[in-house]
Protein backbone atom coordinates (compact mmCIF):
# COMPACT_ATOMS: atom_id res chain seq x y z
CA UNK A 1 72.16 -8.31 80.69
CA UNK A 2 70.34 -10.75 78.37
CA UNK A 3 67.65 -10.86 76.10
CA UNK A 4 65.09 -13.10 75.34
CA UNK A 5 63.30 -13.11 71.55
CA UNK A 6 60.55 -15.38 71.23
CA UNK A 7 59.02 -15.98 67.54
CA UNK A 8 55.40 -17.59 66.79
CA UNK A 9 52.97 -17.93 63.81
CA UNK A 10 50.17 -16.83 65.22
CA UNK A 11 46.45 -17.84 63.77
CA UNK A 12 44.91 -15.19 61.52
CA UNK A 13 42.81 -12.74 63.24
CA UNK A 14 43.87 -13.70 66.85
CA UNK A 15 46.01 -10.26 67.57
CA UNK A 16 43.04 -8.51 69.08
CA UNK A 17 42.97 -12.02 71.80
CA UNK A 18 46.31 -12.23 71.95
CA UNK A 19 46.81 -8.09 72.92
CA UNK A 20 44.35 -8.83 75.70
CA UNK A 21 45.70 -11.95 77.34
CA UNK A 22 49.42 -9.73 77.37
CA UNK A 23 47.73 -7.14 78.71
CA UNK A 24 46.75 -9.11 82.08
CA UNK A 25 49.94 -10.78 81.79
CA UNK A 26 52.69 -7.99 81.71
CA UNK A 27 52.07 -7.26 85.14
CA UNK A 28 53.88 -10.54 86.48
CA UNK A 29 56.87 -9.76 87.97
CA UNK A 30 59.61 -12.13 87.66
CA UNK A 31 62.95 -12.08 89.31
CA UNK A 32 65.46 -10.61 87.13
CA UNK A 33 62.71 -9.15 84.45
CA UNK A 34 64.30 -5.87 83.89
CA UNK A 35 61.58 -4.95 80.76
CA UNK A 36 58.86 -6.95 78.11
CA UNK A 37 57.82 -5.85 74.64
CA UNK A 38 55.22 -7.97 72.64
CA UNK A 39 55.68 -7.24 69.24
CA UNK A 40 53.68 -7.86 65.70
CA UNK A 41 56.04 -8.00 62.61
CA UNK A 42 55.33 -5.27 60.19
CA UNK A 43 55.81 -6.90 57.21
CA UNK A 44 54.09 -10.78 57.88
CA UNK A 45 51.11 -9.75 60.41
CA UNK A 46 51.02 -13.20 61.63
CA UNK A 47 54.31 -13.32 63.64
CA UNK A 48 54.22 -12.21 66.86
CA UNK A 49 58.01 -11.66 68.78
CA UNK A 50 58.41 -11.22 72.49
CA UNK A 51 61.41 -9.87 74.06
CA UNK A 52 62.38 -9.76 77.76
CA UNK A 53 65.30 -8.17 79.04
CA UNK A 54 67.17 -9.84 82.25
CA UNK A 55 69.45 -8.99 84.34
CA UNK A 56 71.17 -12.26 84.42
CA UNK A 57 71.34 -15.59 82.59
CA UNK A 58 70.24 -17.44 85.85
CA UNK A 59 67.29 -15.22 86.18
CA UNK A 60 65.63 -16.61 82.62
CA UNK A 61 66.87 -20.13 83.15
CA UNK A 62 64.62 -20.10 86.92
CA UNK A 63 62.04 -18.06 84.59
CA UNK A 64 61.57 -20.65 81.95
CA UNK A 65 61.39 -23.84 84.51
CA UNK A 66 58.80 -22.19 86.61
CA UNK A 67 55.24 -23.37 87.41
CA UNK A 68 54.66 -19.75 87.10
CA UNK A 69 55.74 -19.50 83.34
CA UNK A 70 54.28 -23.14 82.40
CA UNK A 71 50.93 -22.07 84.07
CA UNK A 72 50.70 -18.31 83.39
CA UNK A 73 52.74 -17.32 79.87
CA UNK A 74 53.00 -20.46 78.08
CA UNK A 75 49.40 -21.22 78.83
CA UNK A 76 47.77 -17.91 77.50
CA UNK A 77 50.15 -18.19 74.46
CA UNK A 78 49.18 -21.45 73.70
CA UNK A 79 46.07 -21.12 71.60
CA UNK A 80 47.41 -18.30 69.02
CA UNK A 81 49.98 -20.54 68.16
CA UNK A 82 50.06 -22.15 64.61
CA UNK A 83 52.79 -24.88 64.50
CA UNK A 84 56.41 -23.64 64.61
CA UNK A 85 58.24 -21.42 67.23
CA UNK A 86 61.75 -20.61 68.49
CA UNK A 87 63.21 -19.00 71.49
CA UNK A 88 66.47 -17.00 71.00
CA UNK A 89 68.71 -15.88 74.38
CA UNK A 90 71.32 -12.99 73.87
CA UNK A 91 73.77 -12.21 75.94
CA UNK A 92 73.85 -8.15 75.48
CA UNK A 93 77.58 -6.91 74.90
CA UNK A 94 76.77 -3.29 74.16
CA UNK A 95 73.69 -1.14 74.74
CA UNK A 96 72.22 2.42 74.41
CA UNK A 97 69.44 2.32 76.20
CA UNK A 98 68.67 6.14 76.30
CA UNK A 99 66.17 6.58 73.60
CA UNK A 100 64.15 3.80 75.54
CA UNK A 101 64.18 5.59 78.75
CA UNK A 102 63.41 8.66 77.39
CA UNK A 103 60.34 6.97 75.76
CA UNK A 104 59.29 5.58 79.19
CA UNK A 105 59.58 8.57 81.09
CA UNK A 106 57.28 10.37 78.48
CA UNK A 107 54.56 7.72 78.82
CA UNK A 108 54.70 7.66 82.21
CA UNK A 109 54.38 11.21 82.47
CA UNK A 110 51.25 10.80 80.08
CA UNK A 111 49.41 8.50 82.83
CA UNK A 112 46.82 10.38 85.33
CA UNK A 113 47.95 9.93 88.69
């Protein structure tokens, strides 16, 4: 399994714009995509972090040089983004995922039907 971390400044005040573009978004599926967070930092407001979790390396590499991902994600990020940003990939060598599932299942029970 890896996981992707992407960091960017984003403009001040843009989180409310930036909430609604992901919200369209995070319903592309991807090959591979195993699970997406989008994430403000607690303690500078103006970062925002995304992290993806893959299955396999080969699965972000086809990701990242897609039309889908130049034309869809990149493109929506685009305008919140003040100068720098970096892109981390980690290859996972231990996990305990079961707090995280047990969080999912509750929201999912939570959803009408």
């Amino acid at each position: 399994m890896f996981v992707r971390i992407y960091w960017g400044k984003t403009y001040p005040g843009s989180w409310d714009a930036i909430e609604r573009s992901y919200r369209g978004l995070m319903a592309i599926e991807a090959p591979g995509l195993l699970g997406r967070l989008v994430t403000r930092d607690t303690n500078d407001p103006e970062n925002l972090f995304t992290i993806t979790f893959w299955a396999d390396r080969q699965s972000v590499d086809d990701w990242e040089a897609s039309r889908a991902y130049a034309e869809t994600f990149a493109a929506a990020l685009k305008p919140f983004i003040v100068g720098a940003q970096s892109v981390s990939l980690c290859e996972v060598k231990l996990a305990d995922m079961a707090g995280l599932v047990r969080v999912a299942q509750a929201r999912a029970g939570e959803r009408p039907d």
